[in-house]
Protein backbone atom coordinates (compact mmCIF):
# COMPACT_ATOMS: atom_id res chain seq x y z
CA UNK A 1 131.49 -22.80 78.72
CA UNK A 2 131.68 -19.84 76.00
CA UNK A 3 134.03 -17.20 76.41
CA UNK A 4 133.19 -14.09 77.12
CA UNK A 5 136.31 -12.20 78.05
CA UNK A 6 136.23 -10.41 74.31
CA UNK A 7 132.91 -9.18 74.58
CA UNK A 8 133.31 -7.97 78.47
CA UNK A 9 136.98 -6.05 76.94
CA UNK A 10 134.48 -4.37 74.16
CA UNK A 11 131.93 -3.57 76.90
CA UNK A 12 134.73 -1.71 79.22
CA UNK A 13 136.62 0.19 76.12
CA UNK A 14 133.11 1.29 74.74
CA UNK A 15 131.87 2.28 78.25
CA UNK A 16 135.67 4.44 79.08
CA UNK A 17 134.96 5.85 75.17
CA UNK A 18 131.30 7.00 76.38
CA UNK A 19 132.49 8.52 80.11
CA UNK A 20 135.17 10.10 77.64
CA UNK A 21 133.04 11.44 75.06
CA UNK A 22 130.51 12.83 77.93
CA UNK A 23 133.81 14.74 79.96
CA UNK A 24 134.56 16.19 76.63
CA UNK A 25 131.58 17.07 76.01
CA UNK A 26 131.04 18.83 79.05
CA UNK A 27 134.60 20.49 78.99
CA UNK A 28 133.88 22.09 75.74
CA UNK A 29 130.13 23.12 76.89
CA UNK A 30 131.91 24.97 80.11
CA UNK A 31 134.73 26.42 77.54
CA UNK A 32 131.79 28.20 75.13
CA UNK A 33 130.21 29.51 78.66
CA UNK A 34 133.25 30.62 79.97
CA UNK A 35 134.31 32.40 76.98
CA UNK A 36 130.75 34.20 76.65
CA UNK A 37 131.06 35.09 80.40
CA UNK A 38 134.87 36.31 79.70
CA UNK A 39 133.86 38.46 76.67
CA UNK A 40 131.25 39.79 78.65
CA UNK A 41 133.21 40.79 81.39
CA UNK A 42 136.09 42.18 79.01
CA UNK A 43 133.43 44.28 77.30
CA UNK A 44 131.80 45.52 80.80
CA UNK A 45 135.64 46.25 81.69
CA UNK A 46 136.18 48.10 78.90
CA UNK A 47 133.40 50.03 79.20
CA UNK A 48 134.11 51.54 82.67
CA UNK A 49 137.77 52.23 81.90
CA UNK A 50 136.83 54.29 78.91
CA UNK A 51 134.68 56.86 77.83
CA UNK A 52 132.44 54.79 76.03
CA UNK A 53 129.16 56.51 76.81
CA UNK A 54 128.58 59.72 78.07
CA UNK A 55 127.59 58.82 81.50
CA UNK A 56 130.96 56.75 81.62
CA UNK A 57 133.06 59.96 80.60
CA UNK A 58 131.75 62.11 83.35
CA UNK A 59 132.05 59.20 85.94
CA UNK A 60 135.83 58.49 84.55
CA UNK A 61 136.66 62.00 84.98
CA UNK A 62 134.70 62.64 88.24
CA UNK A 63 137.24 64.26 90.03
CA UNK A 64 138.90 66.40 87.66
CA UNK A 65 135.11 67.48 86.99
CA UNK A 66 134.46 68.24 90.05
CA UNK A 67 131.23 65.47 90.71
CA UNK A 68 130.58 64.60 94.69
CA UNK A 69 130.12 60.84 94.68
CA UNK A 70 127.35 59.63 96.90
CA UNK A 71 128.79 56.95 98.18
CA UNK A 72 127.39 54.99 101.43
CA UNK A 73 129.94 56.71 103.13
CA UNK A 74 129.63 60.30 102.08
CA UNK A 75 128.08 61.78 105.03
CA UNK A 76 124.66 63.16 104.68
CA UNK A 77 125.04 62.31 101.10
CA UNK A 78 122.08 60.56 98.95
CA UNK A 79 124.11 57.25 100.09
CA UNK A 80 122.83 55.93 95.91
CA UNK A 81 125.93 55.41 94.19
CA UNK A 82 124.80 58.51 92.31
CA UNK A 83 127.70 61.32 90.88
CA UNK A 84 126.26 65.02 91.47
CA UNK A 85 127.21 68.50 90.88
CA UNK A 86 127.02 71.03 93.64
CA UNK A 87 128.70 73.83 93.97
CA UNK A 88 128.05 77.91 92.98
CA UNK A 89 128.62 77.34 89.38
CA UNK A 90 130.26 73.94 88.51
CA UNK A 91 130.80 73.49 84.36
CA UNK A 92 127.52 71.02 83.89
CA UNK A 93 126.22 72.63 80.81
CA UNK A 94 125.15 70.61 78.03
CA UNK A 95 123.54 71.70 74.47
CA UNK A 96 120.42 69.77 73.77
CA UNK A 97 118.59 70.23 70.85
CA UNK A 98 120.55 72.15 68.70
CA UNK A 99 123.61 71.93 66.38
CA UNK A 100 124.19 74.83 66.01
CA UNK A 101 128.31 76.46 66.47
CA UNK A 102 127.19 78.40 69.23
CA UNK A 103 124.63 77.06 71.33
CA UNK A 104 121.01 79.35 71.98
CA UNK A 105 120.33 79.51 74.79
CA UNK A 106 116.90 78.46 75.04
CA UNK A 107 119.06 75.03 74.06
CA UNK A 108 121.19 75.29 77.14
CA UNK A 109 120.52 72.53 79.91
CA UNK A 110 122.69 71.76 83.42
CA UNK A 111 123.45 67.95 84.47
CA UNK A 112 122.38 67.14 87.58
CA UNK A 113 124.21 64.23 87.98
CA UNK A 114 124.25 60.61 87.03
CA UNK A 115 122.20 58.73 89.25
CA UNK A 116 121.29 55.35 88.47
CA UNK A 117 123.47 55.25 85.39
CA UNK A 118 122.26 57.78 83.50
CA UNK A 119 122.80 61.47 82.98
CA UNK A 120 120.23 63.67 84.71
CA UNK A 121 119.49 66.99 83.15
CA UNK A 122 117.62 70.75 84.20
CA UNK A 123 117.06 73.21 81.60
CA UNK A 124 119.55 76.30 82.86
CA UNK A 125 116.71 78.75 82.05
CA UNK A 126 112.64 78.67 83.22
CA UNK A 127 110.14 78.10 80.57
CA UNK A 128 108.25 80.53 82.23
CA UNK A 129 105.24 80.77 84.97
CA UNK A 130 103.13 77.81 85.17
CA UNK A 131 100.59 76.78 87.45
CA UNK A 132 100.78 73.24 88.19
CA UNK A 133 96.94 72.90 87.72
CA UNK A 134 93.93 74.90 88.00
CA UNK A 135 91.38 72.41 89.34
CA UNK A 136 92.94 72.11 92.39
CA UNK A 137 94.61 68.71 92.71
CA UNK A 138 97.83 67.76 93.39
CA UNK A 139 97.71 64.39 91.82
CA UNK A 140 99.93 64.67 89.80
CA UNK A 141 99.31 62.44 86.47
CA UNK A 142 96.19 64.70 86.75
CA UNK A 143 97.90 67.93 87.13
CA UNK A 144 98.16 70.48 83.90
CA UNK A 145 101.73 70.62 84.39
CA UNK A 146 102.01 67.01 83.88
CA UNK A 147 100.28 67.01 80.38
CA UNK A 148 102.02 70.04 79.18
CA UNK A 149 105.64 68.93 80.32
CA UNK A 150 104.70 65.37 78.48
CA UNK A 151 103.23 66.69 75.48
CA UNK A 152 103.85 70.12 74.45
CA UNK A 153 107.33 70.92 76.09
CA UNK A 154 108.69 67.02 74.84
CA UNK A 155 106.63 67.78 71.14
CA UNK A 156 108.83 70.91 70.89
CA UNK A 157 112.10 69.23 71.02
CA UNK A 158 111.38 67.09 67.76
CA UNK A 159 113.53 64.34 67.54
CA UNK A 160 115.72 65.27 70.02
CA UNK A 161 113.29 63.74 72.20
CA UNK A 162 114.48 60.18 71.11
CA UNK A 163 117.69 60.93 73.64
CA UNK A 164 115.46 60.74 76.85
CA UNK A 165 114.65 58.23 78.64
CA UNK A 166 111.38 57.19 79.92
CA UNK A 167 112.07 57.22 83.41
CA UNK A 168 110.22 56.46 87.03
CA UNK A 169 108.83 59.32 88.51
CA UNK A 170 108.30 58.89 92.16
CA UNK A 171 105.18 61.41 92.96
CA UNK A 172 103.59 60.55 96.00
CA UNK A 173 105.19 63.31 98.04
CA UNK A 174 106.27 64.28 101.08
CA UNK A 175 104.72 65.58 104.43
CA UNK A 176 106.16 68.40 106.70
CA UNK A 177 107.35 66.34 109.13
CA UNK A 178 109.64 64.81 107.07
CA UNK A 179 111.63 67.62 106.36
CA UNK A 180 114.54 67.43 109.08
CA UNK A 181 117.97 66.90 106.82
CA UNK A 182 118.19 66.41 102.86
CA UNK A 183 119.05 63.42 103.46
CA UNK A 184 115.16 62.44 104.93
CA UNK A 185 113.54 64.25 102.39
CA UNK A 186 115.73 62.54 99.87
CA UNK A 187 114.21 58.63 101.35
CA UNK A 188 111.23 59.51 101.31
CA UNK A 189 110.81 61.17 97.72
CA UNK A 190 112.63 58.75 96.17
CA UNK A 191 115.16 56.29 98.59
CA UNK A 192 113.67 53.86 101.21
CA UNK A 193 111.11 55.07 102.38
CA UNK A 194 109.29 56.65 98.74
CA UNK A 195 105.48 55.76 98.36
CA UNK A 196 106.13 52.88 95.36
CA UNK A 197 102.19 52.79 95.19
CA UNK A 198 102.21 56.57 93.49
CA UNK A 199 104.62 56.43 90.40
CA UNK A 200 104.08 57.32 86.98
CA UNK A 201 106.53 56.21 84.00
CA UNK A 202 107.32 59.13 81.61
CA UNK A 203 110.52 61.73 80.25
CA UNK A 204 109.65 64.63 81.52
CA UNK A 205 109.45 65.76 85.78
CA UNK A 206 110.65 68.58 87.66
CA UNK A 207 113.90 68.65 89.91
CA UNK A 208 113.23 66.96 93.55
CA UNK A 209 113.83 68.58 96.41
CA UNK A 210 116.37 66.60 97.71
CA UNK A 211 118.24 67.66 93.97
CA UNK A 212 118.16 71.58 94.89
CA UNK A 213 119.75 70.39 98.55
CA UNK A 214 122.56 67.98 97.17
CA UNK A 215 123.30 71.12 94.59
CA UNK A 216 125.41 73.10 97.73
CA UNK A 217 128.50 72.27 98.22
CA UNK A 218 127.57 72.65 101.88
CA UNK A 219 125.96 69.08 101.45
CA UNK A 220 124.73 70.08 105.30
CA UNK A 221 122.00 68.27 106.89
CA UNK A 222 119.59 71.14 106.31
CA UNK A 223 118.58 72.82 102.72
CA UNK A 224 120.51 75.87 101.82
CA UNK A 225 120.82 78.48 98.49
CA UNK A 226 124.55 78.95 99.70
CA UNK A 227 126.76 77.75 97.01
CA UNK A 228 124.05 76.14 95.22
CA UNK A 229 123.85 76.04 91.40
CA UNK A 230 119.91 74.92 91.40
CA UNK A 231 119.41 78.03 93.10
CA UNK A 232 118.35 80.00 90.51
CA UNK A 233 116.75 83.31 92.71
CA UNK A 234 113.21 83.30 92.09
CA UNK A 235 110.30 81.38 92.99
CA UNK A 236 110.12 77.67 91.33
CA UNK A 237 108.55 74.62 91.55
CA UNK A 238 109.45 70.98 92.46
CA UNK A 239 108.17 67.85 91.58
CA UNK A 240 106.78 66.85 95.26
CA UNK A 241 103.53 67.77 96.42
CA UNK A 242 102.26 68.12 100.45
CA UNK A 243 100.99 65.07 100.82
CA UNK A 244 99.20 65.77 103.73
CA UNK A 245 96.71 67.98 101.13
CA UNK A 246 94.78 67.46 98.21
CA UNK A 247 95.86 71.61 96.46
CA UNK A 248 99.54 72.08 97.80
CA UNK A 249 103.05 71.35 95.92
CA UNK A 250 106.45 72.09 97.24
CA UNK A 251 108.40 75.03 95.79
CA UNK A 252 111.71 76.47 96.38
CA UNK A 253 111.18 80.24 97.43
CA UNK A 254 112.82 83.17 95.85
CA UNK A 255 115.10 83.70 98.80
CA UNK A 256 116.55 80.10 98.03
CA UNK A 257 114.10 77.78 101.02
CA UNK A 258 111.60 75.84 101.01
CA UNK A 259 107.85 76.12 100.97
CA UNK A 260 104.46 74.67 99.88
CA UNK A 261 101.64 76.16 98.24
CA UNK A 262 98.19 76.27 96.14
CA UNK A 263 98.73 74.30 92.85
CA UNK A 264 97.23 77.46 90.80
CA UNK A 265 99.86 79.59 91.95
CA UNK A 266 102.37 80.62 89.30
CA UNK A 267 105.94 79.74 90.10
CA UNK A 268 109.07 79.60 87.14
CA UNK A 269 109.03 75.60 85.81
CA UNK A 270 112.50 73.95 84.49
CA UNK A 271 111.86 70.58 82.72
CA UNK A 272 114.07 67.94 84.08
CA UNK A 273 114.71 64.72 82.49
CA UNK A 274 117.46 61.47 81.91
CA UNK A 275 119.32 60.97 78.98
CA UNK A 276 119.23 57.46 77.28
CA UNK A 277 122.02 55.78 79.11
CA UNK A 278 123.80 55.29 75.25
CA UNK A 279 124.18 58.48 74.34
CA UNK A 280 127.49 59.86 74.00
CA UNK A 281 130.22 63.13 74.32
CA UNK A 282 131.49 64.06 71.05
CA UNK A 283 132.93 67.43 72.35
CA UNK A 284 133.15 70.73 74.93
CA UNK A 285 133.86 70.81 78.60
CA UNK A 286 130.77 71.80 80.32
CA UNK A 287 131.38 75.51 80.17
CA UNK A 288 128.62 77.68 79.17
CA UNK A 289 131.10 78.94 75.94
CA UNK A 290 131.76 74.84 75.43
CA UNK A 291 128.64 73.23 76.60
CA UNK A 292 129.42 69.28 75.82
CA UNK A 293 127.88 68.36 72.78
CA UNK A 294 126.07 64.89 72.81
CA UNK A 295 124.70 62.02 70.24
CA UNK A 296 122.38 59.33 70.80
């Protein structure tokens, strides 16, 4: 009978050399993956425990700033994870648009906050009186004020425009009887209850209501000009409209409430937009005298 103990010994030795190879194999497959998810995680890390981007410094320094977070436990807060100013004059200025040693004016914007990871700006001053259209609709992709903010006002800031964001504008509104606390209005212009159908994808908008309420320190259940910074003392316009109508848009009244009215009326307009979540502070502390200066 031939022997086949030799061949059976090769068999087993190559067979351990294959289950060997293949463990090795998959050992240094899960090393490579582990060390991409590692550097990963070390460069996410990093991120958030310096002041790598600009929305990173002002998160970092939240406190010292003086930025409410809206935590899910911050009552009657937006409950979005979002960092906001409030207050009667917090230091939130920022120079866009200009390079100037001392910044114009006309180049002088306010940060909202930083909601969802990027930094939300208002121009501090109005462009002037606008209508937001005069045909009488308050849809708003057909509005005037929707083509002007998009065109002209983002054409005028030249490249400077590069450092905003598109973003998504939630514009389907808001009916009456939603207005009980900020914290209603806020779901249903843009939290859990927003209309997802009407949404339009562009830089420029207009502050929300529920971004004029968070603005008071108060942070009280109903909307209030007392130590509010949006509250700028004349007549402006927001970016909902009455939904319940086809010719009425929210504004924020002169005496610091709120109120609806005919899209051809003329109320002050202050662009509002979000900064390209990589831009970054070079210098200033939000003063007026030392707005921070940014790059892209």
């Amino acid at each position: 009978m031939k022997n086949n103990k030799g061949f059976i010994s090769i068999s087993v030795v190559y067979s351990f050399f294959m289950v060997f190879l293949l463990l090795l194999l998959f050992i240094v497959n899960n090393l490579i993956s582990n060390r991409t998810m590692l550097t990963a995680i070390e460069n996410e890390i990093k991120e958030d425990i310096t002041d790598a981007t600009f929305s990173r410094y002002l998160v970092n320094h939240a406190t010292d700033l003086g930025l409410v977070h809206h935590s899910s436990s911050l009552t009657n807060g937006a409950g979005d994870n979002s960092y906001r100013y409030s207050g009667e004059d917090p230091a939130n200025y920022v120079c866009f648009g200009s390079n100037a040693d001392v910044c114009p004016s006309a180049n002088l914007y306010r940060i909202i906050g930083i909601i969802g990871g990027r930094v939300k700006l208002i121009k501090a001053t109005s462009i002037g009186e606008m209508a937001i259209d005069n045909t009488n609709t308050n849809y708003y992709v057909n509005t005037n004020i929707y083509t002007y903010l998009n065109n002209d006002f983002l054409n005028s800031l030249g490249e400077y425009s590069n450092l905003i964001a598109t973003t998504t504008w939630y514009v389907g509104g808001i009916n009456s009887d939603t207005i009980t606390t900020i914290k209603n209005i806020y779901d249903y212009e843009v939290g859990i209850n927003r209309n997802n159908l009407v949404r339009i994808d562009e830089k420029i908008g207009l502050m929300y209501i529920s971004d004029y309420g968070y603005a008071s320190s108060m942070i009280d259940p109903a909307l209030t000009s007392s130590d509010n910074w949006l509250y700028s003392g004349v007549a402006e316009w927001t970016q909902s409209r009455l939904n319940t109508t086809t010719n009425e848009f929210f504004f924020i009244t002169d005496t610091g409430t709120l109120s609806s009215g005919d899209v051809a009326n003329l109320y002050q307009v202050r662009p509002v937009f979000y900064l390209n979540s990589t831009t970054t502070w070079q210098s200033g502390d939000g003063t007026m005298t030392s707005p921070y200066r940014i790059e892209g």
